[in-house]
Protein backbone atom coordinates (compact mmCIF):
# COMPACT_ATOMS: atom_id res chain seq x y z
CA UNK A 1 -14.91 -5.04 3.66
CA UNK A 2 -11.85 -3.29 5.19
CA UNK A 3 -14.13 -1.49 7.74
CA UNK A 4 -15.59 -4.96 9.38
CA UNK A 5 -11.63 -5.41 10.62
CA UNK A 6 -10.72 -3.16 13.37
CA UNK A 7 -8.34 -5.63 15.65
CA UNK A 8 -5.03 -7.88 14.78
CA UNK A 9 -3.76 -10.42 17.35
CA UNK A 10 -0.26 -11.90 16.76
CA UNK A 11 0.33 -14.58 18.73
CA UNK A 12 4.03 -15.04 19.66
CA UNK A 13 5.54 -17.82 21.61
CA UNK A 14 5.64 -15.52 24.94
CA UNK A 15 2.40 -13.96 24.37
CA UNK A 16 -0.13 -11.86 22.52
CA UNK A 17 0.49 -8.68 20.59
CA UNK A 18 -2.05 -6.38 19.56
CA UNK A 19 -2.64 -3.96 16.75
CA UNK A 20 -5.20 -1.64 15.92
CA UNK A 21 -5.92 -1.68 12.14
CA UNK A 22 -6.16 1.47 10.32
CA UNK A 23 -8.46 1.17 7.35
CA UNK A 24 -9.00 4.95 7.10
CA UNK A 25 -5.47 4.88 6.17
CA UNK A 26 -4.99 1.92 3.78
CA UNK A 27 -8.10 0.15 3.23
CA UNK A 28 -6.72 -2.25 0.61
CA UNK A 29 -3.55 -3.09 2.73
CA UNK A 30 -6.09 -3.28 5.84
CA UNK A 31 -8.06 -6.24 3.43
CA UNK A 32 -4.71 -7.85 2.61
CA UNK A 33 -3.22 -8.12 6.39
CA UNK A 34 -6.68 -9.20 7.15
CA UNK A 35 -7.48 -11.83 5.00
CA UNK A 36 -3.70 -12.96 4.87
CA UNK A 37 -4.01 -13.43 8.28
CA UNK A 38 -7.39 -14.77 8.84
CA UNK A 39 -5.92 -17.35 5.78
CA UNK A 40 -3.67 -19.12 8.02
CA UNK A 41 -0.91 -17.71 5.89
CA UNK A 42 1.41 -15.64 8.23
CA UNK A 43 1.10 -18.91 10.75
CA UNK A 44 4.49 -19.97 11.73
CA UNK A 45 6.26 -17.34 9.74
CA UNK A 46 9.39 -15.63 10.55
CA UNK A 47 10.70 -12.42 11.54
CA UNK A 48 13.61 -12.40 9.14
CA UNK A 49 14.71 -8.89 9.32
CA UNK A 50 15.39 -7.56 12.61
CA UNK A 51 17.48 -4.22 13.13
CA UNK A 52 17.87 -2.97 16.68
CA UNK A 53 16.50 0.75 17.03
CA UNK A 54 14.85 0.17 13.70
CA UNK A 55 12.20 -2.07 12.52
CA UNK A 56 10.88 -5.88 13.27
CA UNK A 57 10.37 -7.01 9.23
CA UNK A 58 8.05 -10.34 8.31
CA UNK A 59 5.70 -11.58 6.11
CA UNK A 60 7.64 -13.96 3.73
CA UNK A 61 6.37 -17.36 4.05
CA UNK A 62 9.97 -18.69 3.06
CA UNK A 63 11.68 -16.33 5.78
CA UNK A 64 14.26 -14.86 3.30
CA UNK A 65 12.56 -11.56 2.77
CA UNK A 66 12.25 -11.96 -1.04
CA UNK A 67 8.71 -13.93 -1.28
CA UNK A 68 5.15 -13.14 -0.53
CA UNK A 69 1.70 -14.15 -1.26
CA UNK A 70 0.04 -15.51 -4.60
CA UNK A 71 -1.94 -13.11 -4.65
CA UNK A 72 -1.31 -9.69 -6.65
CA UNK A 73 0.73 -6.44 -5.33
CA UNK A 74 -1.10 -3.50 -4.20
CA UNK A 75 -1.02 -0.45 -5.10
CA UNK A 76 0.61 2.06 -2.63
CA UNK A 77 -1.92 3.87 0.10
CA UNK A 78 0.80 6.62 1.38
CA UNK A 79 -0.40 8.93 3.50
CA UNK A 80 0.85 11.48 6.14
CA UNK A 81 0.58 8.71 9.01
CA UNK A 82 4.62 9.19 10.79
CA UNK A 83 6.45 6.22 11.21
CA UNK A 84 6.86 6.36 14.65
CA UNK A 85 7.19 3.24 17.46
CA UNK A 86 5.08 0.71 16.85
CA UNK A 87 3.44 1.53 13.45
CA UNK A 88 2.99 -1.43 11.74
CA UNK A 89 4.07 -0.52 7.41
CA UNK A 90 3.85 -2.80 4.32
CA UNK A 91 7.65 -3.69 3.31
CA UNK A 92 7.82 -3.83 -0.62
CA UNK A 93 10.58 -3.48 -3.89
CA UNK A 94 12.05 -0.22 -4.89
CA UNK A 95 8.49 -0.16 -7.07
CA UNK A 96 5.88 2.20 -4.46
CA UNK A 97 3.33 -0.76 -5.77
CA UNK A 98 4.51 -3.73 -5.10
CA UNK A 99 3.42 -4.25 -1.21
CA UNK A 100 2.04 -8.27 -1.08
CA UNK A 101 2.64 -9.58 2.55
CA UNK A 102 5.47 -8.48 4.18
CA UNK A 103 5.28 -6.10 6.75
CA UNK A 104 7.22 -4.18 9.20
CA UNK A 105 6.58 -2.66 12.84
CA UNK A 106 9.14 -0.23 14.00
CA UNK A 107 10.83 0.00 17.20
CA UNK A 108 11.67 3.84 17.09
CA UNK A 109 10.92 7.33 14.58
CA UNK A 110 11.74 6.09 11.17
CA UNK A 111 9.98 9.26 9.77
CA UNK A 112 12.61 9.14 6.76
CA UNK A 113 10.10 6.80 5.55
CA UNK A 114 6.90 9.12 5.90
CA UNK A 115 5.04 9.39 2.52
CA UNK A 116 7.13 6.12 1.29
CA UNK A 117 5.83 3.28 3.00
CA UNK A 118 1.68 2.43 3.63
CA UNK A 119 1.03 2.18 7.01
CA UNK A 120 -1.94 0.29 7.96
CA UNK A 121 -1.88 -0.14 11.89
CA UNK A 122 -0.25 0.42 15.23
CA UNK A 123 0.86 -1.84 18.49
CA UNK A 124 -1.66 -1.19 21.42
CA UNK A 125 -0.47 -3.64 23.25
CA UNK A 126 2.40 -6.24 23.74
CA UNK A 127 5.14 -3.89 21.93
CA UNK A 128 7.90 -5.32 24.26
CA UNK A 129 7.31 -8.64 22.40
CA UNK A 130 8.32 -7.19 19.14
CA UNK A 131 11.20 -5.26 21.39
CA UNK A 132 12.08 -9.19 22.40
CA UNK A 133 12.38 -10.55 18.68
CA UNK A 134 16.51 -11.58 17.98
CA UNK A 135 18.14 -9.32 15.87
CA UNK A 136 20.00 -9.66 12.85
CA UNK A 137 19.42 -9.79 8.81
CA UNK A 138 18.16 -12.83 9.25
CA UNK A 139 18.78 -13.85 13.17
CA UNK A 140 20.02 -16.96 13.93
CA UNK A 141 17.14 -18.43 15.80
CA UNK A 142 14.49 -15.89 14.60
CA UNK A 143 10.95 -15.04 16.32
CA UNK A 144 8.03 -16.67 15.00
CA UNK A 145 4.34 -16.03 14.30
CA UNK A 146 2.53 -18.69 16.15
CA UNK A 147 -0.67 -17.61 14.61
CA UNK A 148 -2.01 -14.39 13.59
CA UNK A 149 -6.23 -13.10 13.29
CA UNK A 150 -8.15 -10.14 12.21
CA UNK A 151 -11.54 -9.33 14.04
């Protein structure tokens, strides 16, 4: 259940970042992250979609943004929730139901994307990691996920 995960810890090579999950929210996407994560799966993935005064993108276990998971989309969990710094979103395909695995965590107010986009947590600590991830569509030498648990 959805409700047993309350805590995400991405590891990153210069630390720890931490975000609370939101399964009031998005208790499906909540499940996903969650068992994605506790999976292995998002282990040594990349950040391949990095735009500065935007949004940190990942999730794609081939780091070109157009893969995700075997397992089926989901079903969009919208909700009022603003897009604000640090709110961690599902990334998906011009279809509102297609989230799998990839995710993003903005730096700044996207709130363009309220209503659009399922958010299912938010950074509580360690934000100026994600601040520290090299930019670019992909970057060059791109940030990694060292490992990544729910609890």
């Amino acid at each position: 259940m959805a409700d047993t995960f309350h805590t995400l810890t991405m590891t990153l090579a210069d630390g720890d970042v931490t975000i609370k999950l939101r399964p009031d929210l998005a208790p499906n996407h909540v499940e996903r992250i969650a068992t994605l994560a506790n999976d292995g799966f998002y282990d040594g993935v990349v950040f391949h979609r990095v735009i500065p005064g935007f949004m940190a993108q990942g999730g794609d276990p081939t780091g070109t943004g157009m893969h995700g998971s075997d397992l089926p989309d989901l079903k969009q969990e919208f909700s009022r929730e603003p897009h604000v710094r640090g709110v961690c979103s599902m990334a998906r395909t011009s279809n509102p139901d297609s989230a799998n695995s990839q995710f993003f965590i903005c730096f700044d107010d996207a709130r363009f994307l309220d209503g659009q986009y399922t958010v299912w947590g938010e950074v509580t600590g360690g934000m100026e990691l994600i601040d520290a991830l090299p930019k670019g569509e992909p970057p060059r030498e791109p940030g990694k996920i060292v490992t990544m648990r729910a609890e």
